[in-house]
PDB file of N, CA and C in Angstrom:
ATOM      1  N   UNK A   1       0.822  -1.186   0.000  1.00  0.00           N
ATOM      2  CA  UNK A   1       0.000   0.000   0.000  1.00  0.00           C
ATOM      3  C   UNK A   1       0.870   1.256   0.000  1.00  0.00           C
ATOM      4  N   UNK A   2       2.037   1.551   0.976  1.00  0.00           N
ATOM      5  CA  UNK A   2       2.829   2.415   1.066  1.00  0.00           C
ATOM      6  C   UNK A   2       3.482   2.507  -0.382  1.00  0.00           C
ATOM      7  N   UNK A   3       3.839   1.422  -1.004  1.00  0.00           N
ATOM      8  CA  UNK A   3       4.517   1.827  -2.486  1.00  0.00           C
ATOM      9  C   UNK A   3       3.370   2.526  -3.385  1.00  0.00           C
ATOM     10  N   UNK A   4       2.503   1.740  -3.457  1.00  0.00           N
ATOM     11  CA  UNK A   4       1.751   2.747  -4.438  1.00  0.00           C
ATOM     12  C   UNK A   4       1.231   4.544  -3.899  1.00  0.00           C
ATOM     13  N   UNK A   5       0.956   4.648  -2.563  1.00  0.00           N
ATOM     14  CA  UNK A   5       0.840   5.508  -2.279  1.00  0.00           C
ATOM     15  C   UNK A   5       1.831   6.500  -2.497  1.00  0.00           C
ATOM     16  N   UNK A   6       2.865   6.196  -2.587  1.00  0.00           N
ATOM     17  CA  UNK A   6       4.037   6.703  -2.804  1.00  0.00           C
ATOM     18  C   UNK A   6       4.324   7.340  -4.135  1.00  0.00           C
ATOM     19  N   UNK A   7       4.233   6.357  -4.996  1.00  0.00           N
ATOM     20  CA  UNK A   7       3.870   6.810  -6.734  1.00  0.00           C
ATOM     21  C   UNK A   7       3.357   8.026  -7.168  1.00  0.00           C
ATOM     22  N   UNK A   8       1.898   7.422  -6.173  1.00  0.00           N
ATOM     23  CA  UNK A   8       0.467   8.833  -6.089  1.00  0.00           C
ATOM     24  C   UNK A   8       1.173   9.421  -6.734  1.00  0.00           C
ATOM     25  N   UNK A   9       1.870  10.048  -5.040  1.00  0.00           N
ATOM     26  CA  UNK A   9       2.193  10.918  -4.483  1.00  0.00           C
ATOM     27  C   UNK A   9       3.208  12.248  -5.173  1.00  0.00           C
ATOM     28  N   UNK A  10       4.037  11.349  -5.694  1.00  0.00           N
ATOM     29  CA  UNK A  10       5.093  11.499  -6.344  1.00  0.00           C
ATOM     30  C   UNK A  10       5.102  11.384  -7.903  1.00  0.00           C
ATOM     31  N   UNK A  11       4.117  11.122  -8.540  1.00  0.00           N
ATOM     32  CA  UNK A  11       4.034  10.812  -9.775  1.00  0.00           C
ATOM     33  C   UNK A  11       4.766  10.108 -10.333  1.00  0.00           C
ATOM     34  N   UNK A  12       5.687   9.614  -9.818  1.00  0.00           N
ATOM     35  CA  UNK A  12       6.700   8.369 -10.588  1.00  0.00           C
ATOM     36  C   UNK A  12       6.957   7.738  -9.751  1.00  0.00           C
ATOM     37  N   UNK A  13       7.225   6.363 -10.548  1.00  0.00           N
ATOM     38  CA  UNK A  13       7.634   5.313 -10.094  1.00  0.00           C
ATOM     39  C   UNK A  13       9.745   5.162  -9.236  1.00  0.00           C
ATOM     40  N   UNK A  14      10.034   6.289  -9.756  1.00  0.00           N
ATOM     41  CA  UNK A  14      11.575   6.452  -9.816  1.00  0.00           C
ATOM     42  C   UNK A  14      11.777   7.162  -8.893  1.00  0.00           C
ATOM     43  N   UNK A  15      11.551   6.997  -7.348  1.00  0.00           N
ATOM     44  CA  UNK A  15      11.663   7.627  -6.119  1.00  0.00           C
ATOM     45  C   UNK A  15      12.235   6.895  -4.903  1.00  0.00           C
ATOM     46  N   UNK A  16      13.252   7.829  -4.273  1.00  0.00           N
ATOM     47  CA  UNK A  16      13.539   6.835  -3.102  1.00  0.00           C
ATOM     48  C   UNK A  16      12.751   5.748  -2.203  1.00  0.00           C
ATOM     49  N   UNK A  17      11.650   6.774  -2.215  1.00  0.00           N
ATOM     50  CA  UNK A  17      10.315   5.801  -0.922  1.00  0.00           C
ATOM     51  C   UNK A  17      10.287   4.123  -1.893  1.00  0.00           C
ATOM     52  N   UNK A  18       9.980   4.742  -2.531  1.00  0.00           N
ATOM     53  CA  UNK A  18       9.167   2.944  -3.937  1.00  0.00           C
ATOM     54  C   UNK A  18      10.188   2.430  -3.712  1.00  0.00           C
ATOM     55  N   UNK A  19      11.930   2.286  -4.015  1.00  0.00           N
ATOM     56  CA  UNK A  19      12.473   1.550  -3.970  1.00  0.00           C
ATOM     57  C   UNK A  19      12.845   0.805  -2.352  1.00  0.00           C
ATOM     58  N   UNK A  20      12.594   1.887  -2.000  1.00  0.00           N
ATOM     59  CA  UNK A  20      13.012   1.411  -0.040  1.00  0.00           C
ATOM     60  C   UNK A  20      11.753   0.153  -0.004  1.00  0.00           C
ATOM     61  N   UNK A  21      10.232   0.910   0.244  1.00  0.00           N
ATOM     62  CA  UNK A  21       9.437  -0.138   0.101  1.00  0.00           C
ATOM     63  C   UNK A  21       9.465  -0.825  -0.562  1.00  0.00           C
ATOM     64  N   UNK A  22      10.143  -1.129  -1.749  1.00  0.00           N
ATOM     65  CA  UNK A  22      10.282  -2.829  -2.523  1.00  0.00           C
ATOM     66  C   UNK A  22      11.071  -3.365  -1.899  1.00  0.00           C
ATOM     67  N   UNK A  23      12.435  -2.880  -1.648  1.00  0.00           N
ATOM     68  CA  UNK A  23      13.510  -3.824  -0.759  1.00  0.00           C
ATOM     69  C   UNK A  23      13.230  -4.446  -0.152  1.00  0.00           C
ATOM     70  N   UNK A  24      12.161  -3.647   0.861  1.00  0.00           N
ATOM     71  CA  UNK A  24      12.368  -4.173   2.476  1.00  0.00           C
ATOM     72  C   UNK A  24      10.598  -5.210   2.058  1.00  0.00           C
ATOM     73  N   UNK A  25       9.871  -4.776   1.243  1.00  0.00           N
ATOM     74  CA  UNK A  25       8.825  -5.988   1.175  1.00  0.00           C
ATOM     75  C   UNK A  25       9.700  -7.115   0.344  1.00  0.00           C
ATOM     76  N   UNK A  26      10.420  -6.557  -0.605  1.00  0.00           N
ATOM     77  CA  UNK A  26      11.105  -8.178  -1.085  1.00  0.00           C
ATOM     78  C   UNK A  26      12.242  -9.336   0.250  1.00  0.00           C
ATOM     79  N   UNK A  27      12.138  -8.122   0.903  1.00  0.00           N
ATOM     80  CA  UNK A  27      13.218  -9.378   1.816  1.00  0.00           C
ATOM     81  C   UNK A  27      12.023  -9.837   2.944  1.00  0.00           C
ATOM     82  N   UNK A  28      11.120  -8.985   3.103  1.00  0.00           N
ATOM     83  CA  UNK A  28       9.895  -9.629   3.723  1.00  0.00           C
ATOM     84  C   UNK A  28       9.291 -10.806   2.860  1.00  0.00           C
ATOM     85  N   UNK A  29       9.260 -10.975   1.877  1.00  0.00           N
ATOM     86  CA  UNK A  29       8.497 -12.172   1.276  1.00  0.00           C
ATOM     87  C   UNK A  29       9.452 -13.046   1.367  1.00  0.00           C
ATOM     88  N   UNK A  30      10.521 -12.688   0.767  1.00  0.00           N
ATOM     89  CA  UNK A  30      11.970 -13.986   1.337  1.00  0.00           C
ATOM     90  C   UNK A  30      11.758 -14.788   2.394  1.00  0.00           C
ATOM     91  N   UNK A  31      11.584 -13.646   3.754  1.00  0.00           N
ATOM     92  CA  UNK A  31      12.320 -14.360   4.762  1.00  0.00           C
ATOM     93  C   UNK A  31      10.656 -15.034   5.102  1.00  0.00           C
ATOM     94  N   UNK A  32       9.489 -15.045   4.431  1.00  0.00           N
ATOM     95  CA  UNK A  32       8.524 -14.978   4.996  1.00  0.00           C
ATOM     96  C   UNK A  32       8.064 -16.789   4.216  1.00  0.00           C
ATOM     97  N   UNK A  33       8.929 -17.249   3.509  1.00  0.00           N
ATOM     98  CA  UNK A  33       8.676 -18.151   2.444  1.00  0.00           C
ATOM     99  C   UNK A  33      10.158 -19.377   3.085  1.00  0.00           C
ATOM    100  N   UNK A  34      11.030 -18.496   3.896  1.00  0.00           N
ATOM    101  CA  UNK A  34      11.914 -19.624   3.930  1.00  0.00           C
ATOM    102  C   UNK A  34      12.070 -19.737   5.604  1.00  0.00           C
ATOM    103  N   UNK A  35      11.737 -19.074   6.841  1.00  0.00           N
ATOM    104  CA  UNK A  35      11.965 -19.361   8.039  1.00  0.00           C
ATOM    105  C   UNK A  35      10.894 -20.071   8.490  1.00  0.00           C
ATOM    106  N   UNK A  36       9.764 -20.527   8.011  1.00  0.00           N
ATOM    107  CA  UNK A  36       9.128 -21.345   8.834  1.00  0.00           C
ATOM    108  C   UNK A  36       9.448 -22.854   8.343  1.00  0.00           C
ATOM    109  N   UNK A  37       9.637 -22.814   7.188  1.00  0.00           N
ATOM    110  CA  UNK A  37      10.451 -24.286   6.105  1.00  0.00           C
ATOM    111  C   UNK A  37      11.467 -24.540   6.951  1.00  0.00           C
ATOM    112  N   UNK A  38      12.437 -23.561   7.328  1.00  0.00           N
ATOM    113  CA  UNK A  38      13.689 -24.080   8.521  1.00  0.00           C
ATOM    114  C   UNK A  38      13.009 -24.413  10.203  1.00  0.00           C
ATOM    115  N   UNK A  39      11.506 -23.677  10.435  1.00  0.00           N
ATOM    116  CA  UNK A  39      11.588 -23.764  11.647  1.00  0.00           C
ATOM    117  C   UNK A  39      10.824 -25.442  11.875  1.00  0.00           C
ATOM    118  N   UNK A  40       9.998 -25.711  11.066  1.00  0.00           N
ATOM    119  CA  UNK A  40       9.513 -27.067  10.611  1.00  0.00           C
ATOM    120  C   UNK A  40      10.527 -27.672  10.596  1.00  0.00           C
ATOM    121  N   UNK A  41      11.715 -27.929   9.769  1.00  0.00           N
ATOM    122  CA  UNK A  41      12.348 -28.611   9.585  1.00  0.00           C
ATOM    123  C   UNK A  41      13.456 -29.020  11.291  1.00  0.00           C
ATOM    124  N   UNK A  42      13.677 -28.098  11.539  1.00  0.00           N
ATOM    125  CA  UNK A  42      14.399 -28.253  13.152  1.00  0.00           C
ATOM    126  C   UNK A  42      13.069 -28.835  13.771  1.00  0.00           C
ATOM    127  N   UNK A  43      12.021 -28.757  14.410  1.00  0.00           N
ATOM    128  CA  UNK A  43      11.220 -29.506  14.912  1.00  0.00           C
ATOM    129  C   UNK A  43      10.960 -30.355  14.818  1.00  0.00           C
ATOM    130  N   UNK A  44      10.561 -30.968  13.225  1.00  0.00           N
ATOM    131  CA  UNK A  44      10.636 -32.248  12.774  1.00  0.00           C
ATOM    132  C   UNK A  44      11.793 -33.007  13.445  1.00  0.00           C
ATOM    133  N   UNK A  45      12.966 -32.713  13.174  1.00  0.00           N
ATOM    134  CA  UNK A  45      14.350 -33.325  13.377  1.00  0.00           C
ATOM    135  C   UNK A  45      14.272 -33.340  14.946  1.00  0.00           C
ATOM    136  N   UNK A  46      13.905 -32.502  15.839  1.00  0.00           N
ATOM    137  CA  UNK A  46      13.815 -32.813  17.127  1.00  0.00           C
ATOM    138  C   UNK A  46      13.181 -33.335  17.515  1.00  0.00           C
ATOM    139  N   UNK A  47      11.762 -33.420  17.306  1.00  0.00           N
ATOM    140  CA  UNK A  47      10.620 -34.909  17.407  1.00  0.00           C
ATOM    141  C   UNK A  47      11.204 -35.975  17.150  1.00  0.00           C
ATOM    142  N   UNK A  48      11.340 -36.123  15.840  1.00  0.00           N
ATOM    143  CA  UNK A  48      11.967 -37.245  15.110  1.00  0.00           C
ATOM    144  C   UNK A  48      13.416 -37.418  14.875  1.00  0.00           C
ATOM    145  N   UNK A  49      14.525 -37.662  15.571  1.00  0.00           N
ATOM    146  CA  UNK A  49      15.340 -37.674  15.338  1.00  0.00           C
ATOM    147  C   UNK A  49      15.965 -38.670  13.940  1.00  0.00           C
ATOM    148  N   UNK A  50      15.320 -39.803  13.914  1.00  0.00           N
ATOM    149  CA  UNK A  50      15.432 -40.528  12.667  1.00  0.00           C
ATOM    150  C   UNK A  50      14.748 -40.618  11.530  1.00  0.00           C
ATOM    151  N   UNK A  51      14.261 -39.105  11.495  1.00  0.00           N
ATOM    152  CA  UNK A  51      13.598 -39.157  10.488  1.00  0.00           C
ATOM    153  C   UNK A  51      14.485 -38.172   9.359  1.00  0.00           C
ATOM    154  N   UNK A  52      14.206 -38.317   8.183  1.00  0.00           N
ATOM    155  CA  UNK A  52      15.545 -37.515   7.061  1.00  0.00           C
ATOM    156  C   UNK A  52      15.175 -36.032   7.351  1.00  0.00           C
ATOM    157  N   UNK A  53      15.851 -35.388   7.078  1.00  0.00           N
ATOM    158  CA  UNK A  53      15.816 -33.899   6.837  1.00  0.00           C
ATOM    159  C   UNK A  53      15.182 -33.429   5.765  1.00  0.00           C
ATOM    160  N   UNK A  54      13.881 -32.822   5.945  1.00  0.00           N
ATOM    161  CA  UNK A  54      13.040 -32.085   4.911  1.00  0.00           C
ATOM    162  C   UNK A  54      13.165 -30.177   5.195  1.00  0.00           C
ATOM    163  N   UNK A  55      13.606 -29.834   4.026  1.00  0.00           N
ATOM    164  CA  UNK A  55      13.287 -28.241   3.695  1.00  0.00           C
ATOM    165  C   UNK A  55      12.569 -27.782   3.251  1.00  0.00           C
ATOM    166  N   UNK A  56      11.186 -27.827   3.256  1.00  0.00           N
ATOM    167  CA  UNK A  56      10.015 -27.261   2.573  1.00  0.00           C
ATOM    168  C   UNK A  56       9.555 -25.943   2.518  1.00  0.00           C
ATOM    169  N   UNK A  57      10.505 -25.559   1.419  1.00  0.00           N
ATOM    170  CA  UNK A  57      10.031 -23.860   1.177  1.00  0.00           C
ATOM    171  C   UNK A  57       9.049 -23.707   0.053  1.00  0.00           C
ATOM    172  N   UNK A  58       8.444 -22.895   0.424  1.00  0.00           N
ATOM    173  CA  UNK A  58       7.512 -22.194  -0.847  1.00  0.00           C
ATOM    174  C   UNK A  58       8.898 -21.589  -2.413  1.00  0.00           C
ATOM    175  N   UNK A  59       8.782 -22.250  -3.325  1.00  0.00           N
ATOM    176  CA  UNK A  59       9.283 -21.717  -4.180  1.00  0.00           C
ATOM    177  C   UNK A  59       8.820 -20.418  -4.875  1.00  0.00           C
ATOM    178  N   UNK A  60       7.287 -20.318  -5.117  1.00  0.00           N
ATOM    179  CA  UNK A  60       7.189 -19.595  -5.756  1.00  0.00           C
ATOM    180  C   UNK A  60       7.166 -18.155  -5.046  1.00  0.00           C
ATOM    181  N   UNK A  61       6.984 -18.332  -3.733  1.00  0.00           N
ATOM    182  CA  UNK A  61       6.972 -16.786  -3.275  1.00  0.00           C
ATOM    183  C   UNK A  61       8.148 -16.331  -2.659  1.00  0.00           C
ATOM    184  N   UNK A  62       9.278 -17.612  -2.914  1.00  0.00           N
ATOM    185  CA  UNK A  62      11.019 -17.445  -2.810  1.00  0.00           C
ATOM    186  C   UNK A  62      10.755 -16.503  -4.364  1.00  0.00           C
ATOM    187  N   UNK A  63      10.759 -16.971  -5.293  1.00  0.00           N
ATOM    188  CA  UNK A  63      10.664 -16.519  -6.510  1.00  0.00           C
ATOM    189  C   UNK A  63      10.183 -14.636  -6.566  1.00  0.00           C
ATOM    190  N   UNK A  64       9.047 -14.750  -5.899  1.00  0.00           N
ATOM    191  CA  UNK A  64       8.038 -13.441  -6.275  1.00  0.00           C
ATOM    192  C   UNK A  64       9.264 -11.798  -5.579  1.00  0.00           C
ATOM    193  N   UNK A  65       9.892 -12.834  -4.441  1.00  0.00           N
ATOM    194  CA  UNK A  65      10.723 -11.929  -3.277  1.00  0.00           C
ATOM    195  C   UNK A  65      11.812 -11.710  -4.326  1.00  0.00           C
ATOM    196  N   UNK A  66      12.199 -12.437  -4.729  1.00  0.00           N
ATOM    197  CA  UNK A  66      13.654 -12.143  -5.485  1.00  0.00           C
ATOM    198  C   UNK A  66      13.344 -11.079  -6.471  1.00  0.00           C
ATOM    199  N   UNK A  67      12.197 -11.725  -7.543  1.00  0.00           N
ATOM    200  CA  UNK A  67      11.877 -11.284  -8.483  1.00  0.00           C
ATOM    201  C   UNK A  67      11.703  -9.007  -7.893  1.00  0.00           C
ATOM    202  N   UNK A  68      10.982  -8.900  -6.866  1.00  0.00           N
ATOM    203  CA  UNK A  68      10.699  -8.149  -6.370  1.00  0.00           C
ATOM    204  C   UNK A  68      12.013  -7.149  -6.190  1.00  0.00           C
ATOM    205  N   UNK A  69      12.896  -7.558  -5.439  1.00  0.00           N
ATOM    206  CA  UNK A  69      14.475  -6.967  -5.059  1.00  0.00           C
ATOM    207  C   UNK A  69      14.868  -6.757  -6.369  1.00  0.00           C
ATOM    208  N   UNK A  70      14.861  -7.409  -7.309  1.00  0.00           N
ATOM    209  CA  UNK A  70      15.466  -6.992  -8.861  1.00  0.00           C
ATOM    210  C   UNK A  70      14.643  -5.681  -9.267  1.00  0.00           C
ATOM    211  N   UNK A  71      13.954  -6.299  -8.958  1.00  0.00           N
ATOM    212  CA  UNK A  71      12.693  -4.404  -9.339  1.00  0.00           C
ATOM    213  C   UNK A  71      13.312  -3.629  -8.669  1.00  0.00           C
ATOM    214  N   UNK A  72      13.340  -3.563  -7.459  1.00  0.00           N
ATOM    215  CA  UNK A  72      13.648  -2.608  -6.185  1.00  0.00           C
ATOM    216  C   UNK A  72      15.167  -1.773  -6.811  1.00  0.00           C
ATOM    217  N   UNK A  73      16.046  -2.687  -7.311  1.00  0.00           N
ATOM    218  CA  UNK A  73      17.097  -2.109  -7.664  1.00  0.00           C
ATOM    219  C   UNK A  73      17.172  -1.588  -9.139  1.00  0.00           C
ATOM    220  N   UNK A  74      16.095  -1.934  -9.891  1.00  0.00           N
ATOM    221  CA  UNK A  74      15.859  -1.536 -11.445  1.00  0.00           C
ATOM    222  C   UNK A  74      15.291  -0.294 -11.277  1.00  0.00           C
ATOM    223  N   UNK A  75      14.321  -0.192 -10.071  1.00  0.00           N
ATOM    224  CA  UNK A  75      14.170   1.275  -9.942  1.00  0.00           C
ATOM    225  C   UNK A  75      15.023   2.236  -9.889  1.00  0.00           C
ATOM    226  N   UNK A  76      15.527   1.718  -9.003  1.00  0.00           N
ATOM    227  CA  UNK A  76      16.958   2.994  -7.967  1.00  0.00           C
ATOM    228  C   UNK A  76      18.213   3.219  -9.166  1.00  0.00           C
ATOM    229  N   UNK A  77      18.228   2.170 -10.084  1.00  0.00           N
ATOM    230  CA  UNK A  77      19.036   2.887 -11.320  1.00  0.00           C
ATOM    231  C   UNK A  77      18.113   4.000 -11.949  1.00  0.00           C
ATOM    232  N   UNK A  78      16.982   3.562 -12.383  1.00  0.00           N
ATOM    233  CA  UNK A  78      16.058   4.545 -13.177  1.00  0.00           C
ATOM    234  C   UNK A  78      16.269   5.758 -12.203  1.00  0.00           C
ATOM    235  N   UNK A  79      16.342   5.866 -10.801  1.00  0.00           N
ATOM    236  CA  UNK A  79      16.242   7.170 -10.016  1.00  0.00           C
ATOM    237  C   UNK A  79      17.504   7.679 -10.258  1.00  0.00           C
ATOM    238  N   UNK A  80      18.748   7.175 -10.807  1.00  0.00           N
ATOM    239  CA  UNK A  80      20.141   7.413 -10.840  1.00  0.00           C
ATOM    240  C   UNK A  80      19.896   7.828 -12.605  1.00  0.00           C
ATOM    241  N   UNK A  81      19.663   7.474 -12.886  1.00  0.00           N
ATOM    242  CA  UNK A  81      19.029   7.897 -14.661  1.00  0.00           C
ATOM    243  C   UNK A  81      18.376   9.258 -14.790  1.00  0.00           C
ATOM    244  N   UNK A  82      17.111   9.571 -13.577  1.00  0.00           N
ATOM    245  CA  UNK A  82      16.255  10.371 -13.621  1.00  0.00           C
ATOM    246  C   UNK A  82      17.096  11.583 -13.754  1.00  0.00           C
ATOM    247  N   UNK A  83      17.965  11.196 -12.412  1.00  0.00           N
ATOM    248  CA  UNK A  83      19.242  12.497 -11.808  1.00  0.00           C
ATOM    249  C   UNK A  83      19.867  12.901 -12.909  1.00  0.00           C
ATOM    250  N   UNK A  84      20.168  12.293 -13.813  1.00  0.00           N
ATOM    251  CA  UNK A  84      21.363  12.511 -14.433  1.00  0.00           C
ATOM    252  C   UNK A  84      20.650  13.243 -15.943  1.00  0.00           C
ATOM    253  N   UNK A  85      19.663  12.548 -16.211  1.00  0.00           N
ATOM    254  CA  UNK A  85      18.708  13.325 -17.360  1.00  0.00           C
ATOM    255  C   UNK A  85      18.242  14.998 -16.663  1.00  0.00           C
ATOM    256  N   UNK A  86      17.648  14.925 -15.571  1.00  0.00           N
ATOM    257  CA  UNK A  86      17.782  16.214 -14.777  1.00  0.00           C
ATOM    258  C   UNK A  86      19.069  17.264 -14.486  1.00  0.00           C
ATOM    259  N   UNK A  87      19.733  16.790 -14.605  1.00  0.00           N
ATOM    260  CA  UNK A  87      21.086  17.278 -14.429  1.00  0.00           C
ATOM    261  C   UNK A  87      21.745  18.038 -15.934  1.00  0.00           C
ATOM    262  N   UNK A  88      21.171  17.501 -16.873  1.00  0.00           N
ATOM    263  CA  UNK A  88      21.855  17.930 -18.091  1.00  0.00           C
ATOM    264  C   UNK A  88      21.320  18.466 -18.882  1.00  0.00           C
ATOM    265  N   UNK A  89      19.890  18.397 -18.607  1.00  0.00           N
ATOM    266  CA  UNK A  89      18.800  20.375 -18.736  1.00  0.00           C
ATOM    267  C   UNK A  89      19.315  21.333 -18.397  1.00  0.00           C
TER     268      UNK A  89
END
């Protein structure tokens, strides 16, 4: 919500706020797709000691997080682009 509000706000997509809020939601979907897969997996293994080691992460919203951080930083060039097209008016 904060990213788009942000846009509004700002009329472009090529602003510090948008890229901060993509970062920090892309490492939120990360960590949000792979710490309970580890916290399962240690429990399992402590219940069950003989039982194999399973890692069950969500791939695709490992995927959506990454995918997300690549944006986050495709922006912050475009904001380094913006500067520099601004700069030479």
């Amino acid at each position: 919500e904060q990213i788009f509000k942000s846009i509004r706000v700002n009329q472009t997509p090529f602003h510090e706020r948008v890229t901060h809020y993509l970062k920090k939601s892309a490492v939120a979907v990360i960590l949000i797709s792979i710490i309970p897969a580890l916290i399962g997996s240690i429990l399992i293994r402590a219940i069950t000691p003989e039982s194999a080691a399973r890692f069950n992460f969500q791939y695709m919203s490992l995927a959506i997080g990454v995918v997300m951080l690549i944006l986050g930083y495709i922006f912050n060039y475009g904001i380094e682009l913006q500067k520099k097209d601004d700069e030479t008016l």
